[in-house]
N, C-alpha and C. Protein backbone atom coordinates (compact mmCIF):
# COMPACT_ATOMS: atom_id res chain seq x y z
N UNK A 1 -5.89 -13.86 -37.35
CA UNK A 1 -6.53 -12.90 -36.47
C UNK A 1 -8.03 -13.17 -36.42
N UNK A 2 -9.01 -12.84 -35.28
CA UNK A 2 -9.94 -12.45 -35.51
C UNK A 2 -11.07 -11.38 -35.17
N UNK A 3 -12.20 -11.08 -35.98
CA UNK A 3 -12.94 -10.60 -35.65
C UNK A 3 -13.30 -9.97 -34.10
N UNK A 4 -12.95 -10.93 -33.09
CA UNK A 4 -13.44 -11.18 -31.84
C UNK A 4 -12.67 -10.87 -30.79
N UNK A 5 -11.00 -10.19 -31.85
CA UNK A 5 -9.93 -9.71 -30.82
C UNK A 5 -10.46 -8.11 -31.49
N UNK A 6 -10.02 -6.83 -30.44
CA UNK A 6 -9.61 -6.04 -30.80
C UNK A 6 -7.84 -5.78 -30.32
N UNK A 7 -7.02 -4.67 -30.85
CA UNK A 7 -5.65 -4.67 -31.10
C UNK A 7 -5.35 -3.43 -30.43
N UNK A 8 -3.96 -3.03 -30.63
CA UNK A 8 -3.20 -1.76 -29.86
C UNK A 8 -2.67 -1.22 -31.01
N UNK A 9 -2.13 -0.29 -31.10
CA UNK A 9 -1.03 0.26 -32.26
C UNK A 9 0.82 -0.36 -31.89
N UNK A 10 0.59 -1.04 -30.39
CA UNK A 10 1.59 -0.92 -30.32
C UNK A 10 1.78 -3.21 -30.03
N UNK A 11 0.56 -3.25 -30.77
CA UNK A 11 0.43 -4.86 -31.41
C UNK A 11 0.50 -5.73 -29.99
N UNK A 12 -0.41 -5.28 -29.16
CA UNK A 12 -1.05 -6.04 -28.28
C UNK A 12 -2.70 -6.45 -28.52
N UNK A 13 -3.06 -7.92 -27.87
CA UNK A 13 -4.71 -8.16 -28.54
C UNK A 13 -4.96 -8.55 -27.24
N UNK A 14 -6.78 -8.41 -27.04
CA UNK A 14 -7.58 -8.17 -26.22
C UNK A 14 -9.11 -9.25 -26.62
N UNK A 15 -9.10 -10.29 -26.27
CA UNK A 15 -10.15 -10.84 -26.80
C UNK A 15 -11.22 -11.29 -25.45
N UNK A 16 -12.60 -11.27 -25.58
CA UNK A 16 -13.23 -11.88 -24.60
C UNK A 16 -13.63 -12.89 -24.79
N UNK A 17 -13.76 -13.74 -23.42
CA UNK A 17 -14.69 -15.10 -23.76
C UNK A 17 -15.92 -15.86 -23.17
N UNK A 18 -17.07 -14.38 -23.49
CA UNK A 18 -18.33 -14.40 -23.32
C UNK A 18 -18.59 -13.87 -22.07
N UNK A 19 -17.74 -13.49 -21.52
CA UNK A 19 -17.97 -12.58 -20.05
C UNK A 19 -17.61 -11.25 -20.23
N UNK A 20 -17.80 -10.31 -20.81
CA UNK A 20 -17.54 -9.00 -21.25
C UNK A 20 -16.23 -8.21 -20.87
N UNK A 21 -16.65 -8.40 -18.97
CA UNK A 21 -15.68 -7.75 -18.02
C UNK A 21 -14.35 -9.41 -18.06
N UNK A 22 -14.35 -9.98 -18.34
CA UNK A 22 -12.77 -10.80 -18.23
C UNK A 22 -12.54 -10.92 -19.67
N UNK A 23 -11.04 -10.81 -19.85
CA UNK A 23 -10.65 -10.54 -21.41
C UNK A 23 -9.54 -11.15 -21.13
N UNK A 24 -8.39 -11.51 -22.27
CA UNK A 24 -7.80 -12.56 -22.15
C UNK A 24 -6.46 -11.41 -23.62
N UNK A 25 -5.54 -11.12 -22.87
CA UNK A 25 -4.03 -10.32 -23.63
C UNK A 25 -2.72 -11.14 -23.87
N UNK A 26 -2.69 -10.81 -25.01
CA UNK A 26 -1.24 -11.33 -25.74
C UNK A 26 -0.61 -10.46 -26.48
N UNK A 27 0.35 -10.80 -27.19
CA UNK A 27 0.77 -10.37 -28.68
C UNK A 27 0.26 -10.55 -29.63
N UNK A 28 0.60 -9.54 -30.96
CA UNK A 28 0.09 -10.32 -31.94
C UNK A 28 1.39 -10.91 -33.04
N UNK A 29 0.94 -11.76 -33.87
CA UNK A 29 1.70 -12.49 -34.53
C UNK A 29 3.02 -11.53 -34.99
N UNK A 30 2.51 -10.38 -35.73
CA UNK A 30 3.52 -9.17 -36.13
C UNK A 30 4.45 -8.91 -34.79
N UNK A 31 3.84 -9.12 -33.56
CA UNK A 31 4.62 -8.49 -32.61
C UNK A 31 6.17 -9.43 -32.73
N UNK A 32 5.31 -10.81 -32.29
CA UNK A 32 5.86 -12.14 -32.01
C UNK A 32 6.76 -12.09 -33.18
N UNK A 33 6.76 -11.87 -34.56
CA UNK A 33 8.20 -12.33 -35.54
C UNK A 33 9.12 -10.64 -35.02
N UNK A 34 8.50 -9.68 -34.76
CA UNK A 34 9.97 -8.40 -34.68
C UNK A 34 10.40 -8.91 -33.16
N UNK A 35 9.84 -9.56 -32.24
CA UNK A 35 10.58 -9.78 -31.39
C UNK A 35 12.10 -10.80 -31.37
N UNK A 36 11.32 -11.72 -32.08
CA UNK A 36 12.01 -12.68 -32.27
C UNK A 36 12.11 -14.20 -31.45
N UNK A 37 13.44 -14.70 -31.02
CA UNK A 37 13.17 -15.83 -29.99
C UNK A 37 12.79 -15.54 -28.96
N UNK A 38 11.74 -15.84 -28.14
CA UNK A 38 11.20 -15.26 -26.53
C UNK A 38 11.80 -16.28 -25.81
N UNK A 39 13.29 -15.42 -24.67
CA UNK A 39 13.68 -16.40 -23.73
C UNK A 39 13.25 -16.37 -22.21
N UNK A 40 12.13 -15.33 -22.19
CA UNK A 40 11.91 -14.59 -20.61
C UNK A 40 10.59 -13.87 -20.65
N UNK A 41 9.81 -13.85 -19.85
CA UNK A 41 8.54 -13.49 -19.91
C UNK A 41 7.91 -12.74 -19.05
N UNK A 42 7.99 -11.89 -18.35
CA UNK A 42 7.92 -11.44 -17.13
C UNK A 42 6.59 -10.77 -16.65
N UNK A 43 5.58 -11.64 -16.07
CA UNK A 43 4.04 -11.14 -16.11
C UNK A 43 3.44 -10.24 -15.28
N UNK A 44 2.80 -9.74 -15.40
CA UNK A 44 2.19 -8.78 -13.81
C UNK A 44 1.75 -9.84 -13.12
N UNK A 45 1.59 -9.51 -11.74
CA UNK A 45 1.16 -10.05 -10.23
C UNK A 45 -0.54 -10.59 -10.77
N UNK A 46 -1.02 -11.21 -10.10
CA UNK A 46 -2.02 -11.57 -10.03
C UNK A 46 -2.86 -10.55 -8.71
N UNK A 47 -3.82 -9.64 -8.85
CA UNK A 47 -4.70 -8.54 -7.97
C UNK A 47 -4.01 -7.44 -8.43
N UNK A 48 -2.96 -7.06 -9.75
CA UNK A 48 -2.85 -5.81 -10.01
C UNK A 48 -3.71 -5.12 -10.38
N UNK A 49 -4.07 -4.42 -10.12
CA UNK A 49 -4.60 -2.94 -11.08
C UNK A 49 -3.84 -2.51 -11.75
N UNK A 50 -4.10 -2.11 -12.81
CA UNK A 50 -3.39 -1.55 -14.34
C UNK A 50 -4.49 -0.93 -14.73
N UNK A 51 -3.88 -0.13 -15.44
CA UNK A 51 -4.59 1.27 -15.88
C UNK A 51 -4.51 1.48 -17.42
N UNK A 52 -5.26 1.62 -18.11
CA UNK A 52 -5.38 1.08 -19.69
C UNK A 52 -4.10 2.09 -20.06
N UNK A 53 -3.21 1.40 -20.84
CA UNK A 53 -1.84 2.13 -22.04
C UNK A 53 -1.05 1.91 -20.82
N UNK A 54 -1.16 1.29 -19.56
CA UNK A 54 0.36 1.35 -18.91
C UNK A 54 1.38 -0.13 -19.13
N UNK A 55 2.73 -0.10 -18.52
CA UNK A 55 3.33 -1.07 -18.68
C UNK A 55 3.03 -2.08 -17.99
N UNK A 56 2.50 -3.58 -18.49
CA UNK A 56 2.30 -4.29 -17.38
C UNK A 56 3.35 -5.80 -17.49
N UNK A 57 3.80 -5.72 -18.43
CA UNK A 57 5.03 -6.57 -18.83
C UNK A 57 5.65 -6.41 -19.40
N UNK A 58 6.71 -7.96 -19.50
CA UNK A 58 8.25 -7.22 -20.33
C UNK A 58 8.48 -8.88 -20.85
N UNK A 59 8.75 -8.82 -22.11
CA UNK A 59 9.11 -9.73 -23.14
C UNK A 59 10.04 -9.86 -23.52
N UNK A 60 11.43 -10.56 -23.32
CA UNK A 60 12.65 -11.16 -23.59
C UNK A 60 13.13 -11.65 -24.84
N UNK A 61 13.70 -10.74 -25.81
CA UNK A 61 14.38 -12.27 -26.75
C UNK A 61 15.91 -12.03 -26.61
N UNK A 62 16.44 -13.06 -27.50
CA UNK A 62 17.99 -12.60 -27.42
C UNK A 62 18.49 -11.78 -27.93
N UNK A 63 17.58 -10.61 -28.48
CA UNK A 63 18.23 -9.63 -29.10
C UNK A 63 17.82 -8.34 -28.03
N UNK A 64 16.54 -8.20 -27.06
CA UNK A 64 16.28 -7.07 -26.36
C UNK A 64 15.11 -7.16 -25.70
N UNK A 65 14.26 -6.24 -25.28
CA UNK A 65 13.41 -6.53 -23.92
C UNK A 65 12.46 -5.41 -24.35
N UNK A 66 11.49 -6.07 -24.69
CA UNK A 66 9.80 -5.63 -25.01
C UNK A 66 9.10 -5.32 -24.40
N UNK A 67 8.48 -4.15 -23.60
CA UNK A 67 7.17 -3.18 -22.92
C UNK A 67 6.29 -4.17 -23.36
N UNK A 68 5.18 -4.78 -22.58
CA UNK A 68 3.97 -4.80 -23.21
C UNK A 68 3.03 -4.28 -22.39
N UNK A 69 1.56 -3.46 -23.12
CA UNK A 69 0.98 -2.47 -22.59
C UNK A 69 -0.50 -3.28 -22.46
N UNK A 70 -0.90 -2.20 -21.71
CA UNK A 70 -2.29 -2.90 -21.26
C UNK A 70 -3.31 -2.09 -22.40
N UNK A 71 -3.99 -3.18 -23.13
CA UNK A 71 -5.27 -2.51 -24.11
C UNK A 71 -6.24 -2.28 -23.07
N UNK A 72 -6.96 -2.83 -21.87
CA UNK A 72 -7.87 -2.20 -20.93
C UNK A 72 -7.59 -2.05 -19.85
N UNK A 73 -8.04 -1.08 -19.09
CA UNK A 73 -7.33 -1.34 -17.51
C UNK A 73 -8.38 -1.82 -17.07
N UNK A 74 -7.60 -2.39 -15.96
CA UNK A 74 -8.80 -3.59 -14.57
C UNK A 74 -7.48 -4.22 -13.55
N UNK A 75 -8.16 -4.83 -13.21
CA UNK A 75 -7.31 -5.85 -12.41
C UNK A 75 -6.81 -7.21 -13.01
N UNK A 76 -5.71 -7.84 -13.17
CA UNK A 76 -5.24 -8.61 -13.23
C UNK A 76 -5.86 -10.18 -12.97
N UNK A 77 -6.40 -11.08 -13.15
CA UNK A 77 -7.06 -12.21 -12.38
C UNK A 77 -6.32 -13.46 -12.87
N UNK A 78 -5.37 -13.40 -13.80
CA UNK A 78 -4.98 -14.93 -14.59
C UNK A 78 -3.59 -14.43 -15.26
N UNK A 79 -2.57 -15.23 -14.83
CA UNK A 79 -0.92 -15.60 -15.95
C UNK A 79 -1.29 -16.52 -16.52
N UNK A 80 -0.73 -16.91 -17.39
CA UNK A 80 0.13 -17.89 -18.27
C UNK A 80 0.89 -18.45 -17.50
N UNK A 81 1.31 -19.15 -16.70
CA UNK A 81 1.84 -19.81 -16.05
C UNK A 81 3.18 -20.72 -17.26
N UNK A 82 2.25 -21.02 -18.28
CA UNK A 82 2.65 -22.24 -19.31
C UNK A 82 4.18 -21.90 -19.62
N UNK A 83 3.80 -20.20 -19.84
CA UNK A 83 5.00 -19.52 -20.58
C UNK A 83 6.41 -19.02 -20.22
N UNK A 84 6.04 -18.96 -18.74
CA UNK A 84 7.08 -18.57 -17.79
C UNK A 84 8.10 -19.90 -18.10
N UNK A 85 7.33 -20.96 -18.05
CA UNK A 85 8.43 -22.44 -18.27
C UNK A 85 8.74 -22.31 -19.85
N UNK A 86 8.39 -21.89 -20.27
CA UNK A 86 8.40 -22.41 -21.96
C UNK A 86 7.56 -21.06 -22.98
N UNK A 87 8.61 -20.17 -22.59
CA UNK A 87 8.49 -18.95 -23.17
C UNK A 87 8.55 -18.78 -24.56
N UNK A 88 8.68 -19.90 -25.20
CA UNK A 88 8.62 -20.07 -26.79
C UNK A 88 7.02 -20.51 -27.35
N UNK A 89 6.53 -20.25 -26.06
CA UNK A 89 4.97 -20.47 -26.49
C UNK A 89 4.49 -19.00 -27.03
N UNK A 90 5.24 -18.36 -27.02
CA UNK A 90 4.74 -16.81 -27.47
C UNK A 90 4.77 -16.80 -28.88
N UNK A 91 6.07 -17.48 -28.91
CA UNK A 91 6.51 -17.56 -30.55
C UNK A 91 5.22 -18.18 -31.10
N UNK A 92 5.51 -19.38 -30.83
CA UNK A 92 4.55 -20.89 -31.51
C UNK A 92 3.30 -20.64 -31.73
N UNK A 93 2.67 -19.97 -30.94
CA UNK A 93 0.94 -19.85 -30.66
C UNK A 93 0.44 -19.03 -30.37
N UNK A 94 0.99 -17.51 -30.68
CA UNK A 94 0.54 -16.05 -30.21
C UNK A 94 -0.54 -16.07 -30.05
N UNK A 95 -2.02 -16.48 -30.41
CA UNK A 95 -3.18 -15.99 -30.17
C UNK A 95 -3.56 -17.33 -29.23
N UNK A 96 -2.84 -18.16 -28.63
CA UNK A 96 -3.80 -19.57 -28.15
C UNK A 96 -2.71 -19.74 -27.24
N UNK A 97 -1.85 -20.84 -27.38
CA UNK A 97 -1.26 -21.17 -26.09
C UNK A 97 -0.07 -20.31 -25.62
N UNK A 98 0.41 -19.04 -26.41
CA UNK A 98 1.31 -18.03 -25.91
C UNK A 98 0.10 -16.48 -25.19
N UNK A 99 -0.50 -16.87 -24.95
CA UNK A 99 -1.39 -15.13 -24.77
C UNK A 99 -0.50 -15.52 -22.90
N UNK A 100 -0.68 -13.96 -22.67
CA UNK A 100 -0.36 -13.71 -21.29
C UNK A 100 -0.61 -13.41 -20.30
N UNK A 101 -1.53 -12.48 -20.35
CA UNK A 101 -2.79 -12.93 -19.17
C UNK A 101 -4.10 -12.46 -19.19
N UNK A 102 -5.05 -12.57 -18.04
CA UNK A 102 -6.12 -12.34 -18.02
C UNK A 102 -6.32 -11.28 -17.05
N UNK A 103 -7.25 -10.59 -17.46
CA UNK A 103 -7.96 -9.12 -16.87
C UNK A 103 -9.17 -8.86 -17.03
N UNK A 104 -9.57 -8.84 -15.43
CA UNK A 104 -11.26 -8.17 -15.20
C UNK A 104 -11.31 -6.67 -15.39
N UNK A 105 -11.96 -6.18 -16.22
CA UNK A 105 -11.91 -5.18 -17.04
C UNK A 105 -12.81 -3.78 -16.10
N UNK A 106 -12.33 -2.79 -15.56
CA UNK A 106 -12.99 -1.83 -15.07
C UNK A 106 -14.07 -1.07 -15.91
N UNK A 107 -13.70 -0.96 -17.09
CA UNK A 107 -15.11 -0.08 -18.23
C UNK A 107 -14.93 -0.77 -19.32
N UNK A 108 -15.89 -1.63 -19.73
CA UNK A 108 -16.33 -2.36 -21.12
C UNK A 108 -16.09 -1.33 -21.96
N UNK A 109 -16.37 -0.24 -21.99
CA UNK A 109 -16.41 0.80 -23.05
C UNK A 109 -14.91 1.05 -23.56
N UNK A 110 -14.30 0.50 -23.25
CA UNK A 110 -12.70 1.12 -23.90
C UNK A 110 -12.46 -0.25 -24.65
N UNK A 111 -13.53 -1.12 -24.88
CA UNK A 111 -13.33 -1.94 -26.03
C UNK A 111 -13.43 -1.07 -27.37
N UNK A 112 -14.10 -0.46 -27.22
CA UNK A 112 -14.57 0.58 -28.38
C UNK A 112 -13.02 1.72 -28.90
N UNK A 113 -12.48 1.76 -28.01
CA UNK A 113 -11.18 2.54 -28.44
C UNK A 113 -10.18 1.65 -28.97
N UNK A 114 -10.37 0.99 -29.20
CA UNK A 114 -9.17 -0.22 -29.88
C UNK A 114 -9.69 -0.81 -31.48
N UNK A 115 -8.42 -0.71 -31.61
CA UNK A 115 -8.43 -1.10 -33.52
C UNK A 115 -8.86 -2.74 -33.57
N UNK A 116 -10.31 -2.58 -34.44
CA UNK A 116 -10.54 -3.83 -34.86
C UNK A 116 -9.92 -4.84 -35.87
N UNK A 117 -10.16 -6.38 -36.53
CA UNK A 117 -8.84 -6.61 -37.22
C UNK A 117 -8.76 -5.42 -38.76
N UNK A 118 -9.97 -4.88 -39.00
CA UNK A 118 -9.72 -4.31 -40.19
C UNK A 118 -8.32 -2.79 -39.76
N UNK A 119 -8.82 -2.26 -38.87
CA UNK A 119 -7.74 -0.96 -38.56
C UNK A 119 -6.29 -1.46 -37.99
N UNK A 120 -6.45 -2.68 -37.51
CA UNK A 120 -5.01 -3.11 -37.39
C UNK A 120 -4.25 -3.41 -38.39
N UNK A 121 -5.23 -4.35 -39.45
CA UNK A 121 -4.20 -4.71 -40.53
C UNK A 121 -3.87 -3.48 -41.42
N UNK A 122 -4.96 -2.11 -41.46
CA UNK A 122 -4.28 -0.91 -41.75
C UNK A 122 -3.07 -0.38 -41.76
N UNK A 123 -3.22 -0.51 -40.39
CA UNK A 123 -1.77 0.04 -39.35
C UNK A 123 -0.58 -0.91 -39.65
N UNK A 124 -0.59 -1.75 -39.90
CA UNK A 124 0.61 -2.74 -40.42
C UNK A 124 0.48 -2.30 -41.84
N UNK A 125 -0.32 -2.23 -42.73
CA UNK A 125 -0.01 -1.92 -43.89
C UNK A 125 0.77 -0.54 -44.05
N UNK A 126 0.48 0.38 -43.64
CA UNK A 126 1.01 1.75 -43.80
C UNK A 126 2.44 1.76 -42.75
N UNK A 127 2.75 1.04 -42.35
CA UNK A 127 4.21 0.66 -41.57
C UNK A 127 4.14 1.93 -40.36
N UNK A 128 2.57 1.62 -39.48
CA UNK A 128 2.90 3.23 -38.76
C UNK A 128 2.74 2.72 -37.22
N UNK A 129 3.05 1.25 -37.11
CA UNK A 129 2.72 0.85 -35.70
C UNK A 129 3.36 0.94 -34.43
N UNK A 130 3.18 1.35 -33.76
CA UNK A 130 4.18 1.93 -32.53
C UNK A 130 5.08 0.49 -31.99
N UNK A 131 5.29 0.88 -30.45
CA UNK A 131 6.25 -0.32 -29.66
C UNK A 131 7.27 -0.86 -30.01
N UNK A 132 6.91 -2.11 -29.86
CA UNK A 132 7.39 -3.24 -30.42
C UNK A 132 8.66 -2.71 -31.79
């Protein structure tokens, strides 16, 4: 993990890369082993609007089918393209070549409402993490 992601309770990550308003969402590793094998990946549209805590995808393994939520709302600007072909990139590389997409962020400030790595690894320690 790092420093430079913040997290969800319900083990989604949110990292930027030096542009404040575009941020870059995946899973996190914890998500990626209770899911299990990822055979299906199903991303939001590219020009969605999403609205921070709503559903903006759905994650496949062979055992059942995973919500994943939006840590900021904005608009949509970037898939994973990679993963749709080779949805085991979620597994393999949760924070690098499995993340799922990208979002121009409507209020920087709801970075601030999200668990940094210290309150996430909390929340996994005390077994109190939602979703997933």
């Amino acid at each position: 993990m790092s420093s430079e992601r913040r997290y969800t309770p319900t083990h989604e990550w949110i990292q930027s890369f030096g542009d404040p308003s575009l941020m870059r969402v995946g899973i996190t590793d914890f998500a990626q082993k209770e899911i299990t094998d990822v055979v299906f990946v199903e991303l939001p549209k590219i020009g969605k609007k999403i609205p921070q805590g709503a559903e903006v995808a759905i994650i496949e393994s062979v055992k059942a089918a995973f919500s994943i939520y939006a840590p900021m709302g904005g608009e949509v600007v970037k898939v994973n393209s990679a993963i749709e072909s080779d949805p085991a990139l979620v597994n393999a590389d949760p924070y690098g070549e499995g993340w799922l997409f990208e979002v121009r962020v409507d209020d920087p400030v709801q970075w601030n409402t999200l668990l940094d790595e210290k309150g996430y690894q909390a929340l996994l320690a005390f077994g109190t993490g939602g979703g997933h």
